[in-house]
N, C-alpha and C. Protein backbone atom coordinates (compact mmCIF):
# COMPACT_ATOMS: atom_id res chain seq x y z
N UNK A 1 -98.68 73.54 -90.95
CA UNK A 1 -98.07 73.30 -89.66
C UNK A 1 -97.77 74.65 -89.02
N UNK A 2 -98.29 75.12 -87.74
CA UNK A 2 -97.83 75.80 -87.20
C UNK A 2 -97.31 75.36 -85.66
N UNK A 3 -96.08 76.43 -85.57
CA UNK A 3 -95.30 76.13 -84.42
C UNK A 3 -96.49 76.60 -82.92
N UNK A 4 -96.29 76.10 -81.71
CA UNK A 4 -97.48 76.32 -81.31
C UNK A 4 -97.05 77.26 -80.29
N UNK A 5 -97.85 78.40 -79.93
CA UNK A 5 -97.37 79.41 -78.35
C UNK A 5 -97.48 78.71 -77.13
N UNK A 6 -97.42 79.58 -75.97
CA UNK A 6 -98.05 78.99 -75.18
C UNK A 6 -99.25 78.76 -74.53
N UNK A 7 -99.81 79.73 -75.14
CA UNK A 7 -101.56 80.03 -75.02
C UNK A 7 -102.26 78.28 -75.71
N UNK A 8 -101.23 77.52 -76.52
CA UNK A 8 -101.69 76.24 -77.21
C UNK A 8 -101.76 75.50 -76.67
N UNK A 9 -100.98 75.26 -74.84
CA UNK A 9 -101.50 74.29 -73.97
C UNK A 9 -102.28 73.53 -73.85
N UNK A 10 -103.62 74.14 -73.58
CA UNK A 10 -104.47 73.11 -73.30
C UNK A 10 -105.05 72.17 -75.12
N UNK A 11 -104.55 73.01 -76.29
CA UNK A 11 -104.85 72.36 -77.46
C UNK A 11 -104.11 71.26 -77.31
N UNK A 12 -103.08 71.43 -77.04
CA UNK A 12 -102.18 70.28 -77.59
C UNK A 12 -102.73 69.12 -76.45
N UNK A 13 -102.31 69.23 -75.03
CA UNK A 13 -102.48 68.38 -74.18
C UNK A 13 -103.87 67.51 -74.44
N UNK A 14 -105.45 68.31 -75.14
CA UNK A 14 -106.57 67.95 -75.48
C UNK A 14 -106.03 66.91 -76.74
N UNK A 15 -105.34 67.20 -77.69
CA UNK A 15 -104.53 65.90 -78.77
C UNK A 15 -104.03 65.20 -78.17
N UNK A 16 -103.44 64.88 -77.78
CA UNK A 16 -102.61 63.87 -76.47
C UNK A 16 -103.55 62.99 -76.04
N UNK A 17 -104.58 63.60 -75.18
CA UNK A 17 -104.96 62.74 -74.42
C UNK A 17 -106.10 61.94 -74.85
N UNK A 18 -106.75 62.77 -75.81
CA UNK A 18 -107.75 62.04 -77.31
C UNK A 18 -106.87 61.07 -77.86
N UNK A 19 -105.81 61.24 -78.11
CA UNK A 19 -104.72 59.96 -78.95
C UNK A 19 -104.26 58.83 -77.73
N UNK A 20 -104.35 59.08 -76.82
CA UNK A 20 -103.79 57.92 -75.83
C UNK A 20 -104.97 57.26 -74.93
N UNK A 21 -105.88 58.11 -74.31
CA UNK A 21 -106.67 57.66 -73.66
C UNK A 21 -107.55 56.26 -74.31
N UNK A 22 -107.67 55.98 -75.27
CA UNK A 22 -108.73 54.47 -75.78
C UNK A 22 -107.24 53.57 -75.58
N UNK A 23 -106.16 53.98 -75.50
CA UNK A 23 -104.61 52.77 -75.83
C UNK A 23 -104.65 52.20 -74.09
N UNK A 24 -104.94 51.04 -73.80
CA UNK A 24 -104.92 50.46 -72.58
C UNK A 24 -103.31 49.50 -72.60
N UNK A 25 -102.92 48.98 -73.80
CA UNK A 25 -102.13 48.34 -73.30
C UNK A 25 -100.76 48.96 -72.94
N UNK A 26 -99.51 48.08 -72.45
CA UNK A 26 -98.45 48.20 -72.32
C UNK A 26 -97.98 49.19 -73.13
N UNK A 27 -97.39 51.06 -72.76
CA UNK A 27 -96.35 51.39 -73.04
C UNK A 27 -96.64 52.78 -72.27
N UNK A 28 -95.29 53.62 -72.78
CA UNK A 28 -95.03 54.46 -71.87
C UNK A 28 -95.58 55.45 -71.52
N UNK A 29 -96.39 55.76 -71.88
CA UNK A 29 -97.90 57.13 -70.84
C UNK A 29 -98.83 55.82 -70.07
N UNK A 30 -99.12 54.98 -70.25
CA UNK A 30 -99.62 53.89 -69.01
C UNK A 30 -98.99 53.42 -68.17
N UNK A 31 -97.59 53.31 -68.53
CA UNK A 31 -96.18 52.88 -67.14
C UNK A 31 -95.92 54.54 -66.48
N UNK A 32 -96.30 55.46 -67.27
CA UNK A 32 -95.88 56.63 -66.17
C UNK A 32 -97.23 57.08 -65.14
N UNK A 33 -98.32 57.04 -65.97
CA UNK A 33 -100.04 57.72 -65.17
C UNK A 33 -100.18 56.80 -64.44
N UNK A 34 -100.83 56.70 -62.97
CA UNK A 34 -101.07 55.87 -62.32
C UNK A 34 -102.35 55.38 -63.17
N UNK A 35 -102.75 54.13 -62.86
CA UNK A 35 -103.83 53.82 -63.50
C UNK A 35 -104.89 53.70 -62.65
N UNK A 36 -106.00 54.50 -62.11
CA UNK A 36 -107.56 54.33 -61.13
C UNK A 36 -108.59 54.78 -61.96
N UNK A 37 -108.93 55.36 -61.06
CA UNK A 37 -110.24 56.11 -61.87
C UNK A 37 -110.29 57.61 -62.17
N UNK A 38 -108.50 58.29 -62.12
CA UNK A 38 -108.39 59.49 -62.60
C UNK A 38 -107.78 59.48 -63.35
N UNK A 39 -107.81 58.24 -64.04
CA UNK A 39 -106.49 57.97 -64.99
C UNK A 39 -106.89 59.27 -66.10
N UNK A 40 -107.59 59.32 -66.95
CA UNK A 40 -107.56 60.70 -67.77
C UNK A 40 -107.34 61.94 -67.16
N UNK A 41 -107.36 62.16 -65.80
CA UNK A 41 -107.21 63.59 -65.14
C UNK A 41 -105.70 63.29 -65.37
N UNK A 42 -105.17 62.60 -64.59
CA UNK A 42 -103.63 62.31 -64.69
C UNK A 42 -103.04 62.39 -66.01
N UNK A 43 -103.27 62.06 -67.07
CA UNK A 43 -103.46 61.54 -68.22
C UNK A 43 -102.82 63.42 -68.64
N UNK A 44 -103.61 64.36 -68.71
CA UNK A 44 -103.91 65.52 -68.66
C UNK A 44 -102.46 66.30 -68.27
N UNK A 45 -102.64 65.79 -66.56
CA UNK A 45 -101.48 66.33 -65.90
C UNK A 45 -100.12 66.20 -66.68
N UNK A 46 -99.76 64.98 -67.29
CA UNK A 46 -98.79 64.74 -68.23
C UNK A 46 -98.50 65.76 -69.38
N UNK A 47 -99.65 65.02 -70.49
CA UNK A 47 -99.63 65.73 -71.54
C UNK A 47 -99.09 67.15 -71.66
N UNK A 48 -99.33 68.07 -70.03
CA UNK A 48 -99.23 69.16 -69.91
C UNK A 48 -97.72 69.78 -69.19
N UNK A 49 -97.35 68.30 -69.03
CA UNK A 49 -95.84 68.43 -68.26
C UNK A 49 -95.05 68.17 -69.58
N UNK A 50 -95.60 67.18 -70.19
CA UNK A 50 -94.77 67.14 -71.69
C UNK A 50 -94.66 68.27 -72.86
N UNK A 51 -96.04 69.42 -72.66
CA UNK A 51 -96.13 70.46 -73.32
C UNK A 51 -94.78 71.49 -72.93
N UNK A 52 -95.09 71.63 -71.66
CA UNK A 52 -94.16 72.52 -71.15
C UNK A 52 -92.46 71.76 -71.44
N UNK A 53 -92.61 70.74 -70.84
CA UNK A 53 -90.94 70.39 -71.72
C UNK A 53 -90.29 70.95 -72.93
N UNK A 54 -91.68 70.58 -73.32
CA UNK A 54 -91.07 70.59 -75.34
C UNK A 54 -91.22 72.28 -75.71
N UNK A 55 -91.86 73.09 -74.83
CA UNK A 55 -92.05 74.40 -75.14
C UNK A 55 -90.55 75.19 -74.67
N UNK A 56 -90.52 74.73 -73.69
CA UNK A 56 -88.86 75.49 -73.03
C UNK A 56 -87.92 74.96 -73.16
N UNK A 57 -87.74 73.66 -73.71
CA UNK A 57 -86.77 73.25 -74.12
C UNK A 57 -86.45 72.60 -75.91
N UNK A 58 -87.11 72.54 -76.50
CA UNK A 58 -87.61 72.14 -77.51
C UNK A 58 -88.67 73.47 -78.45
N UNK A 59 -89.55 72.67 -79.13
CA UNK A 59 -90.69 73.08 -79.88
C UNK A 59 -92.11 72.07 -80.10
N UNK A 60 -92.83 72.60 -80.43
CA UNK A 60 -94.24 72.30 -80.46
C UNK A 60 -94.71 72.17 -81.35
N UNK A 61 -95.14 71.25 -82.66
CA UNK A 61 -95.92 72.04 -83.17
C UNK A 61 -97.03 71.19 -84.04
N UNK A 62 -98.50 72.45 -83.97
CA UNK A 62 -99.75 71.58 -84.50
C UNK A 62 -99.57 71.51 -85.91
N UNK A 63 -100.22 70.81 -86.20
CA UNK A 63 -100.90 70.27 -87.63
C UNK A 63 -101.93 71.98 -87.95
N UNK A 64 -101.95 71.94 -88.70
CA UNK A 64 -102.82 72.77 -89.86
C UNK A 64 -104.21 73.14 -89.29
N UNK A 65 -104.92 71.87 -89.30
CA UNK A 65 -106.18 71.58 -88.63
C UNK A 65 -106.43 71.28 -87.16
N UNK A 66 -105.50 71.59 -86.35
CA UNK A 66 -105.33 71.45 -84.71
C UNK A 66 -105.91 70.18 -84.65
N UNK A 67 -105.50 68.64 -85.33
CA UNK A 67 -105.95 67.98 -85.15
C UNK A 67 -104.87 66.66 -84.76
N UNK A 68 -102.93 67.24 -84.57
CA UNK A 68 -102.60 66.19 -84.61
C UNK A 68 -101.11 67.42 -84.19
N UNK A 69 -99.97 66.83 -83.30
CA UNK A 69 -98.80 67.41 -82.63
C UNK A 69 -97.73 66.56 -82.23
N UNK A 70 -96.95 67.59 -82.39
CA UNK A 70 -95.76 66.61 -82.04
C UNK A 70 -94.60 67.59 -81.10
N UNK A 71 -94.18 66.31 -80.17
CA UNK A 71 -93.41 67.86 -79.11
C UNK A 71 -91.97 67.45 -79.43
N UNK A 72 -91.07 68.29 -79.80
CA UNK A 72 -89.62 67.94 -79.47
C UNK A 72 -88.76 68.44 -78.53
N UNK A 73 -87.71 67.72 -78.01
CA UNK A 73 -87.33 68.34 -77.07
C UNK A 73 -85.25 68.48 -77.41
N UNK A 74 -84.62 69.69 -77.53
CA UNK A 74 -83.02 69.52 -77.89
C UNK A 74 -82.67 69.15 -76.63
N UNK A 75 -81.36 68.10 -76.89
CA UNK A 75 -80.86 67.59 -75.58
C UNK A 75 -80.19 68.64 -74.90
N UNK A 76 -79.45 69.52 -75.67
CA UNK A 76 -78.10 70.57 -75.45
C UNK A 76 -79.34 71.65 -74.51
N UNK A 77 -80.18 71.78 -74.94
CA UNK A 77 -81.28 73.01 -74.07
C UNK A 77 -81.84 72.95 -72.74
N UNK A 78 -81.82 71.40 -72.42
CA UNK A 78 -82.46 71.00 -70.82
C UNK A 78 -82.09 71.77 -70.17
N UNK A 79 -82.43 72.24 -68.84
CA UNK A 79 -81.30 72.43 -67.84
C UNK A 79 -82.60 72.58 -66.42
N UNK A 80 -81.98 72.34 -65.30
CA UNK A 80 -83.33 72.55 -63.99
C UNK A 80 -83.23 73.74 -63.77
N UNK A 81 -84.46 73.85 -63.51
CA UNK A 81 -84.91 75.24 -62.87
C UNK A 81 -86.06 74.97 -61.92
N UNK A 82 -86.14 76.44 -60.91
CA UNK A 82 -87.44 76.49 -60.14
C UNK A 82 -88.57 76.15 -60.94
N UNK A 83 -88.56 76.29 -61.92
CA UNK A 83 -89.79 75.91 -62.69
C UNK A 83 -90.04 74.19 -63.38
N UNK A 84 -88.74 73.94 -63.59
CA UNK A 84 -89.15 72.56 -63.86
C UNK A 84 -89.37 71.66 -62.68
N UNK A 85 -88.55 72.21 -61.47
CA UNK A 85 -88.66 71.29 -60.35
C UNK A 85 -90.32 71.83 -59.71
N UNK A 86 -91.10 72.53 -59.83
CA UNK A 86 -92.13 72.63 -59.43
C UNK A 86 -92.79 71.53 -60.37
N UNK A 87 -92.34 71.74 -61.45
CA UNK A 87 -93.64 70.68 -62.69
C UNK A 87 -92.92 69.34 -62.60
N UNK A 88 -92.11 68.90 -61.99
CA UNK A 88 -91.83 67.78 -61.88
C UNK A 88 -92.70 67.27 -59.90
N UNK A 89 -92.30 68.22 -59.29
CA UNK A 89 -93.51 67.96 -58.29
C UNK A 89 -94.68 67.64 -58.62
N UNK A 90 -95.37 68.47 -59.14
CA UNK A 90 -97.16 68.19 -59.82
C UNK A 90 -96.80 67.26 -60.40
N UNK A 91 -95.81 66.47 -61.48
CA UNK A 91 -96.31 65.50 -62.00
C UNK A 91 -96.35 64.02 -60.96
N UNK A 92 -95.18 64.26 -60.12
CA UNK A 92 -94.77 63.28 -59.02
C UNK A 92 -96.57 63.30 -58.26
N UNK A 93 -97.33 64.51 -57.67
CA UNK A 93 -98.16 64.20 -57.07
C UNK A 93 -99.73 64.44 -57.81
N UNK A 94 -99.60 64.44 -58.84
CA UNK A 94 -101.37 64.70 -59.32
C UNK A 94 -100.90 63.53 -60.70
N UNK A 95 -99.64 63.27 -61.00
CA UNK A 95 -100.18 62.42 -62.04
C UNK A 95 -99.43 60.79 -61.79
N UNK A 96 -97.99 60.29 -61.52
CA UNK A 96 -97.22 59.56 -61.50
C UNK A 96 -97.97 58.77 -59.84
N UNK A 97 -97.54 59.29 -58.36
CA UNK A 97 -98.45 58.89 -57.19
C UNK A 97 -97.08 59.13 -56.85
N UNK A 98 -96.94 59.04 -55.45
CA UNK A 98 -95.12 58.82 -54.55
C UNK A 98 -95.14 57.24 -54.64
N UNK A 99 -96.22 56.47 -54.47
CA UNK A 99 -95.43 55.23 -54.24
C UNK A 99 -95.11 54.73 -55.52
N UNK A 100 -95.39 55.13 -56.61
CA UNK A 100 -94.66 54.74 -57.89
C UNK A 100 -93.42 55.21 -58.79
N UNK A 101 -93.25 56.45 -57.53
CA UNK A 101 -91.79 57.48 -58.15
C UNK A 101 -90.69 56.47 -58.67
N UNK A 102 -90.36 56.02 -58.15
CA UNK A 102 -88.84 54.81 -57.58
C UNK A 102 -89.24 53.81 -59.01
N UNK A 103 -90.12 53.61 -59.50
CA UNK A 103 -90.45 52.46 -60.68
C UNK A 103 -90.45 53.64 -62.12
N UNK A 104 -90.75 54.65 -61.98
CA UNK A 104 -91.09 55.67 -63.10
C UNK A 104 -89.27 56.27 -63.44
N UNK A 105 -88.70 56.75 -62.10
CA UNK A 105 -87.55 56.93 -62.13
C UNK A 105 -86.61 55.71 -63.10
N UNK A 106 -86.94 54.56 -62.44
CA UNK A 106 -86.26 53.88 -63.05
C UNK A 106 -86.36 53.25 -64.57
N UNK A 107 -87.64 53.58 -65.00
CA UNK A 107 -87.99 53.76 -66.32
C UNK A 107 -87.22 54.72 -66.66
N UNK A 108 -86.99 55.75 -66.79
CA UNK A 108 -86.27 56.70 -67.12
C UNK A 108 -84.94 56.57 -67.38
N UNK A 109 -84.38 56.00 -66.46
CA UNK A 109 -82.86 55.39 -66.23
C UNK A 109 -82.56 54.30 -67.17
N UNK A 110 -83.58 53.63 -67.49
CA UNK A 110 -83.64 52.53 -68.73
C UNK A 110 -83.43 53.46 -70.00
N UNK A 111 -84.15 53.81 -69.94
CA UNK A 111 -84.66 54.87 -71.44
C UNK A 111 -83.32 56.11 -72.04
N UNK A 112 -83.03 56.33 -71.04
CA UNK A 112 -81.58 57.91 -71.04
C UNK A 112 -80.57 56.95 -71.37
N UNK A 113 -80.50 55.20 -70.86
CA UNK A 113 -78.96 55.13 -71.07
C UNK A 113 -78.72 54.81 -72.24
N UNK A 114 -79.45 54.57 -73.15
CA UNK A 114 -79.70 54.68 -74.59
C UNK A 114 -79.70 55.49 -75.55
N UNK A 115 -79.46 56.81 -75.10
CA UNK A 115 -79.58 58.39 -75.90
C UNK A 115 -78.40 58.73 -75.65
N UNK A 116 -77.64 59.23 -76.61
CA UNK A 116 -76.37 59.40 -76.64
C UNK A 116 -75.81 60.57 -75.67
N UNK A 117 -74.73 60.83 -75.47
CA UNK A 117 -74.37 62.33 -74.69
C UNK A 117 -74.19 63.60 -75.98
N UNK A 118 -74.22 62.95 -77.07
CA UNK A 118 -74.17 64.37 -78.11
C UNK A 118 -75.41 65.03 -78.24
N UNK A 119 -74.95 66.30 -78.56
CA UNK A 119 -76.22 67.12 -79.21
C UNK A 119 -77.45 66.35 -80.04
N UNK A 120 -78.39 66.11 -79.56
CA UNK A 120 -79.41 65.48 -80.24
C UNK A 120 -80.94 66.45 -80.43
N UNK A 121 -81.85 65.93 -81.43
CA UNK A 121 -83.49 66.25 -80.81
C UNK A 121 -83.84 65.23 -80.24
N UNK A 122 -84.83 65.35 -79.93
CA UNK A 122 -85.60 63.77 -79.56
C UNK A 122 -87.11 64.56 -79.40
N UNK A 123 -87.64 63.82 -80.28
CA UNK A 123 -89.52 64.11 -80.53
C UNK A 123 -89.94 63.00 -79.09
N UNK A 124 -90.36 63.62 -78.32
CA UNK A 124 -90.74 63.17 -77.12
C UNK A 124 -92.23 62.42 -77.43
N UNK A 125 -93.38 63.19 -77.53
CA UNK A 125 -94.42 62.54 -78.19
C UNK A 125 -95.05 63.07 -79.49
N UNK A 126 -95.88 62.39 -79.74
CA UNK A 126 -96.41 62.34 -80.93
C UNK A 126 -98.02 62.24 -80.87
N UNK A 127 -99.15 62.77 -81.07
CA UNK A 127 -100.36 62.34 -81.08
C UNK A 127 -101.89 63.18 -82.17
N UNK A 128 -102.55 62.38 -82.37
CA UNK A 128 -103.48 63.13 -83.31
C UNK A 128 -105.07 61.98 -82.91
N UNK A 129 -106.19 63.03 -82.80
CA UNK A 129 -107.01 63.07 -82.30
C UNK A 129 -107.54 61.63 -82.59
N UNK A 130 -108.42 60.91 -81.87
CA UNK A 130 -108.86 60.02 -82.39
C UNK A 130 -109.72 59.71 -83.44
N UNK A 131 -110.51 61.22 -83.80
CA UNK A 131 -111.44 60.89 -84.59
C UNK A 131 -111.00 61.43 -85.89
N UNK A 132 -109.97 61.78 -85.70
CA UNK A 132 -108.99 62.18 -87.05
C UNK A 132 -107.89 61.07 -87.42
N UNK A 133 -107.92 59.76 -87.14
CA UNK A 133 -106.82 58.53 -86.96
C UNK A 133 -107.22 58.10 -88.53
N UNK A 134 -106.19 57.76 -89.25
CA UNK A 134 -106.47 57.59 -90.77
C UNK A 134 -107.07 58.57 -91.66
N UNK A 135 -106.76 59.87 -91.20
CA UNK A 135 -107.10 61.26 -92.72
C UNK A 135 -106.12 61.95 -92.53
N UNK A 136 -104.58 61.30 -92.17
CA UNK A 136 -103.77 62.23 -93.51
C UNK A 136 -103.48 63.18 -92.22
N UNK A 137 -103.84 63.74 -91.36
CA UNK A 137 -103.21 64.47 -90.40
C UNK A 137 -102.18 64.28 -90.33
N UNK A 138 -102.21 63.52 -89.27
CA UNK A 138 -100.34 63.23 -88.71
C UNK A 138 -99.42 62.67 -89.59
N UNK A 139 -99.16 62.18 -90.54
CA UNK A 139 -98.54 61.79 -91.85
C UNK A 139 -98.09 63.06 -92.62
N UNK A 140 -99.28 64.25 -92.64
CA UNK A 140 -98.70 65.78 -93.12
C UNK A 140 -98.10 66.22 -92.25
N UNK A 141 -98.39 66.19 -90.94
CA UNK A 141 -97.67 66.72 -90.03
C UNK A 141 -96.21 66.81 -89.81
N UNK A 142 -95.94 65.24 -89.73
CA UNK A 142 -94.79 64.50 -89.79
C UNK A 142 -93.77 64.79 -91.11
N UNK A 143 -94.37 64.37 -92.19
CA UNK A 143 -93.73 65.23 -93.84
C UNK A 143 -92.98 66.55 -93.45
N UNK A 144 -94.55 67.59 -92.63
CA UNK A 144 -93.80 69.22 -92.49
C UNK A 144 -92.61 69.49 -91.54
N UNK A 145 -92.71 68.61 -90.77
CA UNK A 145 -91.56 68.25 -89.71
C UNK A 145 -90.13 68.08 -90.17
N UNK A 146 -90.29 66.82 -91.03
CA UNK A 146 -88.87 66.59 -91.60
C UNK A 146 -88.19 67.50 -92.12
N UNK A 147 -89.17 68.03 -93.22
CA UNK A 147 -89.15 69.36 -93.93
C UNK A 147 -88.36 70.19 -93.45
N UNK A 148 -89.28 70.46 -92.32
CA UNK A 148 -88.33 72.00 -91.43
C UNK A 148 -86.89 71.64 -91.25
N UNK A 149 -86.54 70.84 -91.01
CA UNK A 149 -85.53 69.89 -90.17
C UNK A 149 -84.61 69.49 -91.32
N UNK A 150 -84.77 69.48 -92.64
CA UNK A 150 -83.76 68.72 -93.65
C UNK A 150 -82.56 69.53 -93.54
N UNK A 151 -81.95 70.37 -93.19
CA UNK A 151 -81.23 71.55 -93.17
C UNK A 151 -80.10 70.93 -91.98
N UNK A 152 -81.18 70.27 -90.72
CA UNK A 152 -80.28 70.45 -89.70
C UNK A 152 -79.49 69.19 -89.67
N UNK A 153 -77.86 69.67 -88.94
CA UNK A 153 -77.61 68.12 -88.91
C UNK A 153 -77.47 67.68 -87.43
N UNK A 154 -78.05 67.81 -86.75
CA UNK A 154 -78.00 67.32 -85.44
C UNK A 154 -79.31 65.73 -85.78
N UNK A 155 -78.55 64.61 -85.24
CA UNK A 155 -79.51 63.11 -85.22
C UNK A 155 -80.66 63.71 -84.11
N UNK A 156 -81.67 62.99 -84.74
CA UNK A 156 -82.71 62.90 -84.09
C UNK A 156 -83.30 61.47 -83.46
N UNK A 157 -83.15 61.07 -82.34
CA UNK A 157 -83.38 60.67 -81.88
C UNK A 157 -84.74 59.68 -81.01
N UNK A 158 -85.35 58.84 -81.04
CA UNK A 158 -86.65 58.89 -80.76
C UNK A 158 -86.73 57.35 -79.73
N UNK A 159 -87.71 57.22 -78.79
CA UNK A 159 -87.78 55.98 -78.37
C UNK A 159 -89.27 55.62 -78.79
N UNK A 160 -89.87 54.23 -78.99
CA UNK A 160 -91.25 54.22 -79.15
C UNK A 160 -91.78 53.04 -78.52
N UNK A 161 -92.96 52.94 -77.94
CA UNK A 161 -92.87 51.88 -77.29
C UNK A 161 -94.07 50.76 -77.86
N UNK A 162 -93.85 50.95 -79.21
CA UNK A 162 -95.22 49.92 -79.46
C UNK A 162 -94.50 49.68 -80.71
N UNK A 163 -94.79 48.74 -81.61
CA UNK A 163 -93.98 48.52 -82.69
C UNK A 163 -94.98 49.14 -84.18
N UNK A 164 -95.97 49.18 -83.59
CA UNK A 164 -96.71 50.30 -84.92
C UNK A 164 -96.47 51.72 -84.87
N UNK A 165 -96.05 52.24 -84.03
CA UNK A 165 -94.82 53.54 -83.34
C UNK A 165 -93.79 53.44 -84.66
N UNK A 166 -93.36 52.57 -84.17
CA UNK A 166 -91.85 52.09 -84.40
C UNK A 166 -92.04 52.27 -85.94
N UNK A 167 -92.84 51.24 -86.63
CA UNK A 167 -92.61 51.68 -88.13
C UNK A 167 -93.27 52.57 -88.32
N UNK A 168 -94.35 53.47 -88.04
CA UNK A 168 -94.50 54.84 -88.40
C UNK A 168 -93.84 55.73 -88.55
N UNK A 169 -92.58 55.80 -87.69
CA UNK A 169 -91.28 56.42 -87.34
C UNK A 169 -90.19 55.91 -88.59
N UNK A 170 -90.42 54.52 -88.95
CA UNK A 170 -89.43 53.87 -90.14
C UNK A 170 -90.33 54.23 -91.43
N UNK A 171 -91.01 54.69 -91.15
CA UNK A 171 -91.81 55.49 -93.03
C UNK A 171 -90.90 56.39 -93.31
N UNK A 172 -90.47 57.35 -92.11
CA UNK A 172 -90.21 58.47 -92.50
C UNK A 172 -88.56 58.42 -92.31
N UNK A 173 -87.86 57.97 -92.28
CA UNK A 173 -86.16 57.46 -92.38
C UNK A 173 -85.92 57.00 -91.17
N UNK A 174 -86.36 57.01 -89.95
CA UNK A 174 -85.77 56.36 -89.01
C UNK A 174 -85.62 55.30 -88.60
N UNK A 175 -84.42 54.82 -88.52
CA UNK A 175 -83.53 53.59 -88.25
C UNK A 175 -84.01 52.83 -87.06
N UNK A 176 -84.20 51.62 -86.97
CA UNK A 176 -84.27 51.06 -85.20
C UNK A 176 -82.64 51.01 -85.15
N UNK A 177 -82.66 51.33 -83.78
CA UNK A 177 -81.08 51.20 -83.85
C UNK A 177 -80.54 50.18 -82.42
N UNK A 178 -81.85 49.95 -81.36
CA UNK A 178 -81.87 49.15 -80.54
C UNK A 178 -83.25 48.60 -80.28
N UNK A 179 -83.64 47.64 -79.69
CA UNK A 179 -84.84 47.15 -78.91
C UNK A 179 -84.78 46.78 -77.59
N UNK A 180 -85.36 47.58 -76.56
CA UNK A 180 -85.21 46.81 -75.64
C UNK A 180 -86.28 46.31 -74.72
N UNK A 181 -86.29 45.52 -73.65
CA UNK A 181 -87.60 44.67 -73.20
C UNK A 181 -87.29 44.80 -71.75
N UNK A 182 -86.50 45.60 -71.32
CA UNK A 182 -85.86 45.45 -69.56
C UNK A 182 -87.56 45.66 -69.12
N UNK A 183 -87.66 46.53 -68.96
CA UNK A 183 -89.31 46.85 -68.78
C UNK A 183 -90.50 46.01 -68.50
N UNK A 184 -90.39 44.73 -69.71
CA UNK A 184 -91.54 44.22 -69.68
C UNK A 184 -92.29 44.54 -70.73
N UNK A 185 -92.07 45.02 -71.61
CA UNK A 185 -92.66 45.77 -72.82
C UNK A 185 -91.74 46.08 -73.68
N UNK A 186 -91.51 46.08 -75.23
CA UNK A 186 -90.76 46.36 -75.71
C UNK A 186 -90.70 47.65 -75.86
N UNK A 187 -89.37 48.83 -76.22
CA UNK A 187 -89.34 49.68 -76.20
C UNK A 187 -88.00 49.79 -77.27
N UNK A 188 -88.51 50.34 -78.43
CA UNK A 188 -87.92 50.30 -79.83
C UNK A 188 -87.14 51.61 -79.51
N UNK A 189 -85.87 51.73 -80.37
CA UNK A 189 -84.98 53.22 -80.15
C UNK A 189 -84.41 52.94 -81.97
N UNK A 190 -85.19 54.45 -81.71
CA UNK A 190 -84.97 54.90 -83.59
C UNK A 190 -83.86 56.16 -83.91
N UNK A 191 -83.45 56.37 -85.11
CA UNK A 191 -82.31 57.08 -85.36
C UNK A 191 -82.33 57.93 -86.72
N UNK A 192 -82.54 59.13 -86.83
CA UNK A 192 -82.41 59.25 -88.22
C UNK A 192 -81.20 60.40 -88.22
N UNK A 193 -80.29 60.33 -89.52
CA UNK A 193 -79.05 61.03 -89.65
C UNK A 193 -77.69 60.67 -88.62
């Protein structure tokens, strides 16, 4: 496992969007990308708004074999800046659309009132290539993760929105600690420590 720079951009966002792009149904990178016929450009635009999150506020980091990542993000570290409000523009207009702001927003507003106000992590996403799905990648990945992390005691936090998410996340100690369906989709909230 290495932690990733920022020169790892376009690696990681290229894992991302190999891990999500074949997933058509219901959950949360298809309720945020508009869905047409740029849906993978958009797709992109994300992955790369989620990189940068987890890079300046959080950490990054690949698998061994650049074949599988995971972004986290500390709650206590957020804060706005000229720079996030520019990358929250680009995502508002090259990936989300304006007329879907007001529905994405309010996804969001679903999702936050569920995360506590204490110091938390929260692993934002998770993804490993498609043609690497069942060899042991992301499973080591995940192991080296905890690993790093057994030390700390801040809860980690996670939402998932598919229920094979959900127990992938319960292999490794995390708790469901709510479910919710406001959405239209279920959207599992996990807990570990």
């Amino acid at each position: 496992m290495k932690k990733a720079k920022y020169s790892d951009k376009k690696l990681v966002a290229d894992i991302l969007v190999s891990a999500f792009t074949p997933k058509m149904e219901d959950n949360s990178i298809n309720f945020v990308v508009k869905q047409d016929r740029k849906r993978v450009e958009r797709m992109r635009v994300l992955m790369e708004y989620l990189f940068e999150k987890a890079f300046y506020f959080g950490e990054v980091f690949i698998s061994d074999n650049n074949q599988s990542c995971i972004l986290l993000k500390y709650s206590y570290k957020e804060k706005i800046t000229l720079r996030t409000i520019r990358s929250d523009l680009r995502l508002v207009f090259k990936c989300i659309s304006i007329e879907r702001v007001f529905k994405v927003l309010n996804r969001q507003r679903v999702v936050q009132k569920h995360y506590p106000n204490e110091k938390h992590i929260q692993p934002m996403i998770f993804g490993v290539k498609v043609e690497s799905k069942g060899k042991g990648s992301a499973a080591r990945l995940m192991l080296r993760v905890k690993e790093h992390f057994k030390d700390n005691n801040l809860p980690a936090i996670v939402d998932a929105a598919s229920e094979q998410n959900a127990k992938m996340y319960q292999k490794i100690g995390f708790k469901i600690i709510k479910k919710d369906e406001t959405l239209g989709f279920p959207i599992y909230y996990l807990r570990i420590k």
